[in-house]
Protein backbone atom coordinates (compact mmCIF):
# COMPACT_ATOMS: atom_id res chain seq x y z
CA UNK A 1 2.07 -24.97 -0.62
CA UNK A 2 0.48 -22.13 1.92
CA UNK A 3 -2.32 -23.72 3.95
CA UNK A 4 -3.38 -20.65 6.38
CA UNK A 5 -6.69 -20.98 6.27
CA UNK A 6 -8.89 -17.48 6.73
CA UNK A 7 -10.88 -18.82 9.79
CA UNK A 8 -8.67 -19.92 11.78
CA UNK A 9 -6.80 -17.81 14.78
CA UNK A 10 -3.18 -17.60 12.73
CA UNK A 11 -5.19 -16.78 9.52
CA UNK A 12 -7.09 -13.70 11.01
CA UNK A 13 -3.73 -12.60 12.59
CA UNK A 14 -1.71 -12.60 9.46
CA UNK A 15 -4.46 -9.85 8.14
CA UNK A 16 -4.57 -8.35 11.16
CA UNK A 17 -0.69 -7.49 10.65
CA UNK A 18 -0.91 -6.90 7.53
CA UNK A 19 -3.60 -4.78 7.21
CA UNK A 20 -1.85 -2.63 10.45
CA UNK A 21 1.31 -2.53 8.13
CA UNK A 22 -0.22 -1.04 4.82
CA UNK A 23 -2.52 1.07 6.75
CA UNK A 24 0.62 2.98 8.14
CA UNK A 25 2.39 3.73 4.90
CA UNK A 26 -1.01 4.36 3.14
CA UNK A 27 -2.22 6.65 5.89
CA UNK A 28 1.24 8.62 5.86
CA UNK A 29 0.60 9.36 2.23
CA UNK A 30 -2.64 11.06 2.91
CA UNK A 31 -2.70 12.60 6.12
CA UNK A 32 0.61 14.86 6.37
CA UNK A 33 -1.19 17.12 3.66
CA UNK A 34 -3.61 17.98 5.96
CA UNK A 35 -0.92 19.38 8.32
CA UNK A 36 0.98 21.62 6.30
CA UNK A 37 -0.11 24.83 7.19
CA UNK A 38 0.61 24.14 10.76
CA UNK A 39 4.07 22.62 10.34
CA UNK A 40 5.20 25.72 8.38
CA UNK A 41 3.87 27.81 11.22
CA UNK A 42 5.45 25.87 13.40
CA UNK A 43 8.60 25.52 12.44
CA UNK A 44 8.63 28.83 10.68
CA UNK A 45 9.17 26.79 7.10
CA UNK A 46 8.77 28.27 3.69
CA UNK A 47 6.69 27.20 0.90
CA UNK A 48 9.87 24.64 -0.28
CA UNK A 49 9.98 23.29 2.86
CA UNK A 50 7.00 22.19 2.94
CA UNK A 51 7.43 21.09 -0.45
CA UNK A 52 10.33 19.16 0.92
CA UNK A 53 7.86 17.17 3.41
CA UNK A 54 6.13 15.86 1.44
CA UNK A 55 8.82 15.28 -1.66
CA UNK A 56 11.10 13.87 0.65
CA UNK A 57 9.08 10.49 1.39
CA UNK A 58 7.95 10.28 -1.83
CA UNK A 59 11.04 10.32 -3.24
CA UNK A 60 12.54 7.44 -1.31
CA UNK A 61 9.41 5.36 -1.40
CA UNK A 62 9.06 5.59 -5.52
CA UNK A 63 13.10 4.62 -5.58
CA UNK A 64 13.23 2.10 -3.79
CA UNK A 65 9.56 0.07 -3.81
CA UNK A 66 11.20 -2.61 -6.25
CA UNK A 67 14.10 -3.00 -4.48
CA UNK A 68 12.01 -3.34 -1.49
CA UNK A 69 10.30 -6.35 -3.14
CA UNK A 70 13.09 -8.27 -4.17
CA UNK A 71 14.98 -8.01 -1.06
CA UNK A 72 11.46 -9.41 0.09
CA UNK A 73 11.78 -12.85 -1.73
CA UNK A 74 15.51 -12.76 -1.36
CA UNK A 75 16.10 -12.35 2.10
CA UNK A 76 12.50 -13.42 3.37
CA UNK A 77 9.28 -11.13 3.18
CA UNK A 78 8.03 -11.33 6.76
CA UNK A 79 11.94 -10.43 8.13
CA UNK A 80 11.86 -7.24 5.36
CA UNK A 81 8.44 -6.48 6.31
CA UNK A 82 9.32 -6.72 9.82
CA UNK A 83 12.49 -4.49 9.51
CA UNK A 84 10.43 -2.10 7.21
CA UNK A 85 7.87 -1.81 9.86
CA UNK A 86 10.47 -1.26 12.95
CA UNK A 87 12.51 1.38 10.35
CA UNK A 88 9.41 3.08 9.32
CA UNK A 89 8.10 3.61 12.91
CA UNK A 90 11.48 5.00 14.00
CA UNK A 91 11.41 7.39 11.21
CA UNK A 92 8.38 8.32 12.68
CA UNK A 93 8.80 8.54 15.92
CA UNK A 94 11.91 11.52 14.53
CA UNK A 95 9.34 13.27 12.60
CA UNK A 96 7.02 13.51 15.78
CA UNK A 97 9.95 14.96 17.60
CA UNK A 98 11.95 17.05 14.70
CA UNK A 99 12.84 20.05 16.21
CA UNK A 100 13.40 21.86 12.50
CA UNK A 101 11.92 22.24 9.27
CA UNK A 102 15.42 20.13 8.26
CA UNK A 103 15.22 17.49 10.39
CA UNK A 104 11.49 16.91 9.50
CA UNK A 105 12.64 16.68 6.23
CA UNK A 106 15.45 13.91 6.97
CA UNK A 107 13.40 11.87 8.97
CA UNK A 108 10.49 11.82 5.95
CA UNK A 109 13.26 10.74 3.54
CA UNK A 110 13.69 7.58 6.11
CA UNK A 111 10.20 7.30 6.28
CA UNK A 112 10.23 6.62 2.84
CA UNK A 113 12.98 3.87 3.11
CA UNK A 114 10.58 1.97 5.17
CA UNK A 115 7.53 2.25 3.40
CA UNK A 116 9.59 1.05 0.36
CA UNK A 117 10.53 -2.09 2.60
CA UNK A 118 7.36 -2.74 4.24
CA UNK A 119 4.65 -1.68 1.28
CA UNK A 120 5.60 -4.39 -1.45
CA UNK A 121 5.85 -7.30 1.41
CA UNK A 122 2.29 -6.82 2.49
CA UNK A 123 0.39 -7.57 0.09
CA UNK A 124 2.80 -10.34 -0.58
CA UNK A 125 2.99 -11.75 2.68
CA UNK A 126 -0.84 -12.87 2.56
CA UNK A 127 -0.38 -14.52 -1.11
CA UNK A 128 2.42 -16.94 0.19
CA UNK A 129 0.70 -17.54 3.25
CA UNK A 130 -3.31 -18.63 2.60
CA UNK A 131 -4.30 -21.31 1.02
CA UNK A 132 -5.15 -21.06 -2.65
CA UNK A 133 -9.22 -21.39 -1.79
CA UNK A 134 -8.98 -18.46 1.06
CA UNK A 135 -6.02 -16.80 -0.67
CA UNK A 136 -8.76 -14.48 -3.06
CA UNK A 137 -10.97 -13.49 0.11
CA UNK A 138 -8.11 -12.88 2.10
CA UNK A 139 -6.41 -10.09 -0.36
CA UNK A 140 -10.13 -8.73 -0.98
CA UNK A 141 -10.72 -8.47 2.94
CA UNK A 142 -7.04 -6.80 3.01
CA UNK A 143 -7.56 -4.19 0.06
CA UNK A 144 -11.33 -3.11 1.92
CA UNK A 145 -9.66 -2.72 5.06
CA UNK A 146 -6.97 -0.90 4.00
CA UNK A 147 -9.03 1.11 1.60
CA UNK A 148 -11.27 2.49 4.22
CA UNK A 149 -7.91 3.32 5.84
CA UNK A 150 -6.68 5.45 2.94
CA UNK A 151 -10.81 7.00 2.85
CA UNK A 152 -10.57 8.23 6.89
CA UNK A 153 -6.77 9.36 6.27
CA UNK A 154 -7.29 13.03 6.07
CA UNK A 155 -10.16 12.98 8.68
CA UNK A 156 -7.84 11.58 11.16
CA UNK A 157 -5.24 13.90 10.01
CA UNK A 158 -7.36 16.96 10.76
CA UNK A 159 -8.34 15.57 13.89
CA UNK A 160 -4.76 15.19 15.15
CA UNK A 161 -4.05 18.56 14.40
CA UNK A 162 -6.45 20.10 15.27
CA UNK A 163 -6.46 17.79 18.77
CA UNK A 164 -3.13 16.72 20.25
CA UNK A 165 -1.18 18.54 17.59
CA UNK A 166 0.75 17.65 14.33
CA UNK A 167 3.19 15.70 15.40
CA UNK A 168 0.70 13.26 16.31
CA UNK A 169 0.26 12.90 13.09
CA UNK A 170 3.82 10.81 12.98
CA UNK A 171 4.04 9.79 16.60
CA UNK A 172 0.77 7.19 15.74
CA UNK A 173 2.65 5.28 14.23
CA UNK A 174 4.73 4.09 16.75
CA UNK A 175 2.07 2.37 18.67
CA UNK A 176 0.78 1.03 15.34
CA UNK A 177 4.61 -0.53 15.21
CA UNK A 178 4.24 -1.93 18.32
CA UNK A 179 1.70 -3.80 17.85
CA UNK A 180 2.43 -5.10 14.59
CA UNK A 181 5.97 -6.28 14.36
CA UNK A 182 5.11 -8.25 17.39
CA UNK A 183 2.75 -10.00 15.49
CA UNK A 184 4.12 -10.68 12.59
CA UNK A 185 7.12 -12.15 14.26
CA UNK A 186 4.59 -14.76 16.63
CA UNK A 187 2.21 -15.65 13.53
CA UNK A 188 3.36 -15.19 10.07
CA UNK A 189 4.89 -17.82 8.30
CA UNK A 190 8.48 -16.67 6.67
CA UNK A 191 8.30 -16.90 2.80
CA UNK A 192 11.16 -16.21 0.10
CA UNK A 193 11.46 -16.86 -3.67
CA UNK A 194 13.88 -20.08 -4.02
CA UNK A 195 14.38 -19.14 -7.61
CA UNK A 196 15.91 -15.91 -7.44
CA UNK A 197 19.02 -15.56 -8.43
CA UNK A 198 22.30 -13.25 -9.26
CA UNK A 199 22.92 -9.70 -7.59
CA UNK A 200 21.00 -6.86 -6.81
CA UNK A 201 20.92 -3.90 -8.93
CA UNK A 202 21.69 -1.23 -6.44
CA UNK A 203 23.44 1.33 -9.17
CA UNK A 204 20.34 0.80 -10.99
CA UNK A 205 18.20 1.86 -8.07
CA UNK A 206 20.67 4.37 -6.99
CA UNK A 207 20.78 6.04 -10.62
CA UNK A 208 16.72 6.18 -10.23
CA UNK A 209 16.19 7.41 -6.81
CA UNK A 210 19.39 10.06 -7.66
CA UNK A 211 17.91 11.15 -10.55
CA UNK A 212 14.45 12.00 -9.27
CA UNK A 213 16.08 13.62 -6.16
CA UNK A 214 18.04 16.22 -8.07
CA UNK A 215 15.25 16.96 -11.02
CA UNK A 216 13.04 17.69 -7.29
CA UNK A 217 15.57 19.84 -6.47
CA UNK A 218 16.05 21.64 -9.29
CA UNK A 219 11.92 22.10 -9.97
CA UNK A 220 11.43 23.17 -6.09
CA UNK A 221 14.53 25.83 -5.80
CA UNK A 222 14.35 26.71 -9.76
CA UNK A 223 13.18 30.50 -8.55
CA UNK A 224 16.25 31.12 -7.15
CA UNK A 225 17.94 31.40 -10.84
CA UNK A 226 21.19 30.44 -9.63
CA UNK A 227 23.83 28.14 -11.25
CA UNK A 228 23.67 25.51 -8.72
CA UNK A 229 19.78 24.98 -9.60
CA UNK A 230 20.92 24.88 -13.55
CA UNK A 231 23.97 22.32 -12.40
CA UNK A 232 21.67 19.86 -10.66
CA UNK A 233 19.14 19.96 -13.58
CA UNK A 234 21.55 18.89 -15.96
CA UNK A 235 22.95 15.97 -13.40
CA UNK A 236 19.40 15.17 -13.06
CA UNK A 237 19.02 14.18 -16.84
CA UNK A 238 22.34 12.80 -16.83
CA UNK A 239 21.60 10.34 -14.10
CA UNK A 240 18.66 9.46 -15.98
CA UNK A 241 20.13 8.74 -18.69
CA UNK A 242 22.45 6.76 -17.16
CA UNK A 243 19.73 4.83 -14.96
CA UNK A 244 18.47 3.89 -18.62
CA UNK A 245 21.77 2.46 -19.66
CA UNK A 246 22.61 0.28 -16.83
CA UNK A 247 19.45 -1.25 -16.65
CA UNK A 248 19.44 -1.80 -20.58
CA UNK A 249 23.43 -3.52 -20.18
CA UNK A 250 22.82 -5.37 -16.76
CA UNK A 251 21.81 -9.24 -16.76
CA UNK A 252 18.93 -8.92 -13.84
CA UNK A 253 18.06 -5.15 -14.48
CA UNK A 254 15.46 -3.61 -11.53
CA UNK A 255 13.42 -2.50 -14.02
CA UNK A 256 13.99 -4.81 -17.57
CA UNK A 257 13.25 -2.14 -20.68
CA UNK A 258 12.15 -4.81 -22.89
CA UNK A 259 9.34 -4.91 -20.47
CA UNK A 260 7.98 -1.64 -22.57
CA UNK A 261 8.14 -3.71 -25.61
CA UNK A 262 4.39 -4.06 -24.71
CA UNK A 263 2.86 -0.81 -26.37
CA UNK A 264 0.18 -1.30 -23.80
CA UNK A 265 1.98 -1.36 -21.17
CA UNK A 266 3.70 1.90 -22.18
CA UNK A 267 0.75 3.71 -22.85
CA UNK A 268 -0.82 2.70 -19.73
CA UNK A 269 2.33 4.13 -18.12
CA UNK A 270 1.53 7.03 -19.78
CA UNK A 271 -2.05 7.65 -19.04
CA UNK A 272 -0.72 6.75 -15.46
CA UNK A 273 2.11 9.83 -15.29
CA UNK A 274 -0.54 11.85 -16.26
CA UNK A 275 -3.18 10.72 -13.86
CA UNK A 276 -1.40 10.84 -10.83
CA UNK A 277 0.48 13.90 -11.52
CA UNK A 278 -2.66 15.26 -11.28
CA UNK A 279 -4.02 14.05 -8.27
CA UNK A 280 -0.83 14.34 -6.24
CA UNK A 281 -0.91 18.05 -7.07
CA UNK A 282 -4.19 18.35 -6.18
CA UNK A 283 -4.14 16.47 -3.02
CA UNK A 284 -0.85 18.70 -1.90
CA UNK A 285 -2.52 22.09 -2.83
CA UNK A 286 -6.45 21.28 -1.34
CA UNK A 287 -5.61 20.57 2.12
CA UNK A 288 -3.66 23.99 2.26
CA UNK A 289 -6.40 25.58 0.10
CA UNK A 290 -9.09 24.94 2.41
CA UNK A 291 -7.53 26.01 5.37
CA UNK A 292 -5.61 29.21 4.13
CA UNK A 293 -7.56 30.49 1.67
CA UNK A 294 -11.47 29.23 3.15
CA UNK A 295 -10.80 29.18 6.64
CA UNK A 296 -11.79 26.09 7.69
CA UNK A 297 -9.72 24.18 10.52
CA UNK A 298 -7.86 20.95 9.71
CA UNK A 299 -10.12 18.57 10.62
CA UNK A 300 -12.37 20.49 8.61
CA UNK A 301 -10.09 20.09 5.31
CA UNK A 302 -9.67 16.70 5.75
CA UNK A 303 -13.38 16.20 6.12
CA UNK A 304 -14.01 17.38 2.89
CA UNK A 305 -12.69 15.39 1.37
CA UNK A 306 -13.90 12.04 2.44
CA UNK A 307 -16.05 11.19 -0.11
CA UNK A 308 -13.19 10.78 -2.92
CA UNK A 309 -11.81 8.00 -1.55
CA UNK A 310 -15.01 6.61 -0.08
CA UNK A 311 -16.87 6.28 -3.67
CA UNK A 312 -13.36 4.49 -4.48
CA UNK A 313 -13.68 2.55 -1.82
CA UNK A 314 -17.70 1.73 -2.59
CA UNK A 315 -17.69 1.39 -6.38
CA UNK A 316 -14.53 -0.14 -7.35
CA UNK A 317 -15.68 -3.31 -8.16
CA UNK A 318 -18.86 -2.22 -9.79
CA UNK A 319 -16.32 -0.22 -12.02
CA UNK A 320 -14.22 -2.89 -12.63
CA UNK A 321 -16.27 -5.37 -13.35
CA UNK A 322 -17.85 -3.19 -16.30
CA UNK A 323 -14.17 -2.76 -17.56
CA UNK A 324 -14.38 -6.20 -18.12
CA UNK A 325 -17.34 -6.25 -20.27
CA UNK A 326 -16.82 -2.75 -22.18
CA UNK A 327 -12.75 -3.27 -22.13
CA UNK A 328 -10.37 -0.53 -20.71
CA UNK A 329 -10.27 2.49 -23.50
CA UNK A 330 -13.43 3.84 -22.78
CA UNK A 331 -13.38 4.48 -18.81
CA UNK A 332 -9.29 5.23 -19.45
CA UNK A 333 -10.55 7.61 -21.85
CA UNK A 334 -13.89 8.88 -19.89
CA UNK A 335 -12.41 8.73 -16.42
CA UNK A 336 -9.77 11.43 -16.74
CA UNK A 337 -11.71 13.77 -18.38
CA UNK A 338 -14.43 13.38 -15.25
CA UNK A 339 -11.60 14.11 -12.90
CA UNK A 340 -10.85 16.80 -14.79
CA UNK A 341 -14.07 18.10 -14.27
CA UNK A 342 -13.98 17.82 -10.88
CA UNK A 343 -10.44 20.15 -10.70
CA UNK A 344 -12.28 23.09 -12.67
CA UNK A 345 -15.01 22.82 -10.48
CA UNK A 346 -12.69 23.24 -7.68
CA UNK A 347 -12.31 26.59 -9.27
CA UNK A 348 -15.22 27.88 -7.60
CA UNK A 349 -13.40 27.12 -4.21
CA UNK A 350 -12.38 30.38 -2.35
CA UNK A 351 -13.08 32.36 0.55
CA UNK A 352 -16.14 32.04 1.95
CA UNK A 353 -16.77 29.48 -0.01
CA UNK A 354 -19.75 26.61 1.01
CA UNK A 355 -18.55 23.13 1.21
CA UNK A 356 -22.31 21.70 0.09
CA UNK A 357 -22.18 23.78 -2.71
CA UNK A 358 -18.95 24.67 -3.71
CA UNK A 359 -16.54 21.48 -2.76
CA UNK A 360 -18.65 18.94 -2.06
CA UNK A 361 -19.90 18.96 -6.03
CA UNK A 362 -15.94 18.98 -7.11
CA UNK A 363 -14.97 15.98 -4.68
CA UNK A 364 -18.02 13.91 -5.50
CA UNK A 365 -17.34 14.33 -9.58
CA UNK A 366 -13.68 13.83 -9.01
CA UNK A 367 -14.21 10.58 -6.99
CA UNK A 368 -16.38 9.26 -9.57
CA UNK A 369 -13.84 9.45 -12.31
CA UNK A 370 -11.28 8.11 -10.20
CA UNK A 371 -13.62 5.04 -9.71
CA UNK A 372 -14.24 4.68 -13.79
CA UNK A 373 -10.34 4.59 -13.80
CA UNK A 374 -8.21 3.12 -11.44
CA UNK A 375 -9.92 -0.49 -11.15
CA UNK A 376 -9.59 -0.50 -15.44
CA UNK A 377 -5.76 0.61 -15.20
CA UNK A 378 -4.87 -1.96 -12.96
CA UNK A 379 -6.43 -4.21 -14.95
CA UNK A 380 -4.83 -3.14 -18.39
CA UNK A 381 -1.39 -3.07 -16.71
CA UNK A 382 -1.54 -6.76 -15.46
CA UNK A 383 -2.88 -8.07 -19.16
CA UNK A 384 -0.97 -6.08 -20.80
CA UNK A 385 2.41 -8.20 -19.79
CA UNK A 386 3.08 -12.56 -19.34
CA UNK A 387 1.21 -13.23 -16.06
CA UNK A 388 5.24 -14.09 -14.89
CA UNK A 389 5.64 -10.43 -14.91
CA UNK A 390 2.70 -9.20 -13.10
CA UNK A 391 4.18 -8.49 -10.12
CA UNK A 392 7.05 -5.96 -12.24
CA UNK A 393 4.73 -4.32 -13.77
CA UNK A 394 2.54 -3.66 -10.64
CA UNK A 395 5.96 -2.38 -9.39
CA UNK A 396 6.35 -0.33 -11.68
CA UNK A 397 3.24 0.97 -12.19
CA UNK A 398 2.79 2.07 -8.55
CA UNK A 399 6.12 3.46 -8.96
CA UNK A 400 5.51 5.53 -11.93
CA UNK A 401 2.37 6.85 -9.75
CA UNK A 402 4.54 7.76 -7.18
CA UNK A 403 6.94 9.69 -9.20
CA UNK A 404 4.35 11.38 -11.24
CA UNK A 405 3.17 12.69 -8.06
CA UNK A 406 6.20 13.72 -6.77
CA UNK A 407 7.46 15.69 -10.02
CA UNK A 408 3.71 17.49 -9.26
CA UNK A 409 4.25 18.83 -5.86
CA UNK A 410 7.90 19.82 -6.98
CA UNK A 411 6.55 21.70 -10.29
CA UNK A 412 3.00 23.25 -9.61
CA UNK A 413 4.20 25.81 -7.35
CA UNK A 414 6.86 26.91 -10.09
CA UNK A 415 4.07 26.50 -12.82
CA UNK A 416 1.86 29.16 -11.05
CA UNK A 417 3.94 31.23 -9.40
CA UNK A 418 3.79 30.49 -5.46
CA UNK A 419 6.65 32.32 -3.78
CA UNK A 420 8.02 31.31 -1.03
CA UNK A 421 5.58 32.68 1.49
CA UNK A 422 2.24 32.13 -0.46
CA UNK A 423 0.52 29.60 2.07
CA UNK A 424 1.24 32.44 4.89
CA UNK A 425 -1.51 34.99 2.20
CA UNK A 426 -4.89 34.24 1.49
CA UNK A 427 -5.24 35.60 -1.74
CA UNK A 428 -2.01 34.87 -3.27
CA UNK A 429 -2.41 31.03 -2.74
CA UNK A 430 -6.34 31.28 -3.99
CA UNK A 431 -5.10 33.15 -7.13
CA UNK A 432 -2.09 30.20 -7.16
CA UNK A 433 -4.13 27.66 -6.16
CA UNK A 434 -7.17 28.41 -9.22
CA UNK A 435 -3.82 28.58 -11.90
CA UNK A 436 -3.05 25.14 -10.53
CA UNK A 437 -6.45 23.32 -10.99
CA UNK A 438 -5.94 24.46 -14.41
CA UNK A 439 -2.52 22.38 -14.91
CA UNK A 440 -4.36 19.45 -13.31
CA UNK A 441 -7.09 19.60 -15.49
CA UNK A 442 -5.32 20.13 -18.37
CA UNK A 443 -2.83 17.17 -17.55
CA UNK A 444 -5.95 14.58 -17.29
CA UNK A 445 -7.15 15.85 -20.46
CA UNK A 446 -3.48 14.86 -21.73
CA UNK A 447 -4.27 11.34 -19.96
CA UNK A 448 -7.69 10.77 -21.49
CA UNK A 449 -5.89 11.52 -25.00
CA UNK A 450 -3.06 8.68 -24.95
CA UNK A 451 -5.87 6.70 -23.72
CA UNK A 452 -8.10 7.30 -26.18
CA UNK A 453 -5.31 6.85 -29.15
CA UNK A 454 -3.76 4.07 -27.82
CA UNK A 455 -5.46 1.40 -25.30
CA UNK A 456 -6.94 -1.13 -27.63
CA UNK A 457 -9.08 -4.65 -26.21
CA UNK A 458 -7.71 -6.84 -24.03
CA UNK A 459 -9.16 -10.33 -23.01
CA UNK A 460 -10.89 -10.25 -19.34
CA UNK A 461 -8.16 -8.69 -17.25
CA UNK A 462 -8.00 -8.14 -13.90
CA UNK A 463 -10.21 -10.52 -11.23
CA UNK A 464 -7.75 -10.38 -8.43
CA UNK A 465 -9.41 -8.37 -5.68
CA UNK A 466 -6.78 -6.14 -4.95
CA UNK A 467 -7.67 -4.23 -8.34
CA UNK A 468 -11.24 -4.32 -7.25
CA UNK A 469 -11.45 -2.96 -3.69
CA UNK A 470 -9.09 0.14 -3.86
CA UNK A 471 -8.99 3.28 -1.75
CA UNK A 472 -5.80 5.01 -1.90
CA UNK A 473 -5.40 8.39 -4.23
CA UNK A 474 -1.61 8.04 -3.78
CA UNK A 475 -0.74 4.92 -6.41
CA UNK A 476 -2.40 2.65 -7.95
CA UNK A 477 -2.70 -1.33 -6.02
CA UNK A 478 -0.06 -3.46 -6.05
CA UNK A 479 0.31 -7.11 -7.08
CA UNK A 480 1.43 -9.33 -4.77
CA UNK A 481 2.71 -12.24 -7.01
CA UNK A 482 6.45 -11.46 -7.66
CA UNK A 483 7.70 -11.68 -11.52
CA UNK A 484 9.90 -14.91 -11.43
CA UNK A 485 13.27 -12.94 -12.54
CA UNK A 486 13.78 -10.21 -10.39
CA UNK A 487 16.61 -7.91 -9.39
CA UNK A 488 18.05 -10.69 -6.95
């Protein structure tokens, strides 16, 4: 049985590496946004490019984040988290020094391979380490830390780029590497999952992360009209499809379909595509907003918007812990359509536009319907399966998140019309950028509608802190507790 105890020296170490470890994948997520407009300029990118940087990690990370968990309790969680750590700093460390738009893009697909391995292994590196009395404090102290990480992402972003530059933005990492894996190596007790059992389903996870990749493709060079954009749609759906059959015919499937069998679960899902397809459109297209179209600097953008993540970060639990007396349909239902408020009123945002009275209102509305939400869907997607299979359906969960938000960046700019020069002209990004808070908007609305027709009472759900004490607009929390049949 774990017997870390929080107090003592080992204890505070283990969250000290932990925390170090999520805080560098979560931060990644956030701050890069803030530095598009400068990498294009840079490196002379187009609009797809920049598409590409942020697609790119995204991509890998949503592919491979189950597979990074199971190779976790195979193979040991502090060794994967180690090697995740190590990988995702040397990605890094290429970004800070890419010489191309190309290579920047590369080196962000690697990033992603690491965040996959080291994202699922923190979290569940502190629940087989404390004890069971410290074990609840310890993931609460974890998910605050690395929630006011994810709240002063974009406000270090801006500051790097607006400081020592925008590679700095990657090249922080590498200290933040060094200090860690070190750690974790001297004070973490190793950890694995005795009972699991058979192969891994690479082809499955291959089929997944393929499939994404070329749909990206397709949706992010579909204004080109040309055959090889219609040829890599078509694969995209194929591979799909095919992802869906394997993992249907294979004994120890990555992602088990009869898991859906919950109609909860699915509709969750569902609100969740919706939710986060939002917000990662959103969160691409502000950060270049603000500073193209309004003017500001980046440390300016990424001030702004702060308080988003800070009311998460604040009012979580409050939230939550309503959820559990009112049950999930009504903030699943209310909460999208507040965030949805919040994108219209961004439609007010333009030049010479006032941040006290023209973003501040949308950022402060739009955090407080991510706060009536997120703690609630967390909560519905861990009742919503056998406790056994919490852990999958956190996994995929965050996954679907990550995805939704990737398919987002890839499509808005098609949906509106950006060419490939748009960030470079004021007024053809505002004009893009208003047609886009529309499609956000409208997509929540789609959210708070599957919610409202089909999230029915649960019993109390969620009381693990890591629903609770959440900052990160990327994905939703993970679950540390594996499912006891996993891909291994």
């Amino acid at each position: 049985m774990p017997d870390v105890r929080i107090a003592t020296p080992q204890g505070k170490w283990i969250l000290l590496t932990t925390v170090l470890g999520s805080s560098m994948a979560m931060l990644d997520s956030t701050v890069v946004n803030v530095a598009l407009p400068r990498i294009g300029r840079d490196l002379d990118a187009t609009l797809a490019a920049l598409q590409w940087t942020v697609n790119a990690y995204m991509l890998t990370l949503a592919g491979l984040i189950l597979l990074g968990g199971s190779l976790g309790d195979r193979y040991g969680r502090r060794k994967i988290f180690v090697i995740g750590v190590v990988w995702f700093a040397s990605a890094s460390l290429l970004c800070g020094l890419a010489p191309t738009a190309g290579v920047l893009i590369a080196a962000r697909a690697l990033q992603g391979v690491g965040g996959a391995l080291l994202t699922p292994g923190s979290l569940a590196l502190i629940q087989a380490s404390f004890h069971p009395d410290d074990r609840g404090r310890a993931v609460g102290l974890w998910s605050g830390f690395g929630g006011i990480g994810a709240a002063v992402g974009p406000f270090l972003g801006g500051w790097l780029v607006d400081g020592p530059g925008w590679r700095w933005v990657f090249l922080l990492n590498v200290p933040l590497a060094l200090l860690c894996a070190p750690i974790a190596v001297r004070h973490v007790p190793e950890s694995m999952d005795e009972r699991t059992h058979g192969r891994f389903d690479v082809l499955g996870a291959a089929l997944g992360a393929l499939a994404l990749a070329l749909i990206t493709y397709a949706l992010i060079e579909a204004r080109q009209g040309s055959l090889v954009v219609v040829v890599t749609a078509v694969a995209g759906v194929v591979a799909g499809i095919a992802f869906v059959y394997v993992e249907k015919r294979r004994p120890d499937p990555m992602m088990p379909l009869d898991i859906f069998a919950s109609r909860q679960f699915t509709a969750v899902n569902l609100v969740t595509l919706c939710v986060y397809a939002a917000l990662g459109g959103f969160f691409f297209l502000t950060a270049v907003e603000l500073q193209v179209a309004v003017g500001w600097s980046p440390l300016a953008a990424g001030t702004a918007l702060l308080p988003t993540t800070a009311l998460m970060l604040l009012f979580s639990a409050r939230s939550g812990a309503l959820a559990d007396r009112i049950g999930p349909r009504i903030p699943l239902t209310a909460g999208p359509l507040v965030c949805a408020a919040g994108m219209l009123l961004m439609l007010r945002v333009g030049p010479g536009a006032s941040y006290v009275a023209d973003v501040l209102p949308a950022v402060l509305v739009l955090g407080l319907g991510l706060v009536t939400l997120v703690a609630p869907l967390t909560a519905t997607v861990l009742a919503s399966v056998d406790v056994a299979r919490a852990g999958l359906a956190s996994g995929i969960n965050n996954a679907a998140a990550r995805a939704a938000g990737l398919i987002a960046v890839a499509a808005l700019p098609l949906l509106v019309g950006m060419g490939p020069d748009a960030y470079r002209s004021p007024t053809a990004f505002d004009d893009a950028f208003h047609r886009a808070m529309l499609w956000c908007a409208g997509a929540l609305v789609v959210g708070s509608g599957i919610a409202f027709a089909t999230v029915r009472p649960l019993p109390p759900g969620c009381r693990r802190p890591e629903c609770r004490r959440h900052g990160s607009v990327v994905a939703p929390p993970l679950e540390g507790e594996r499912a006891r049949k996993r891909i291994g």
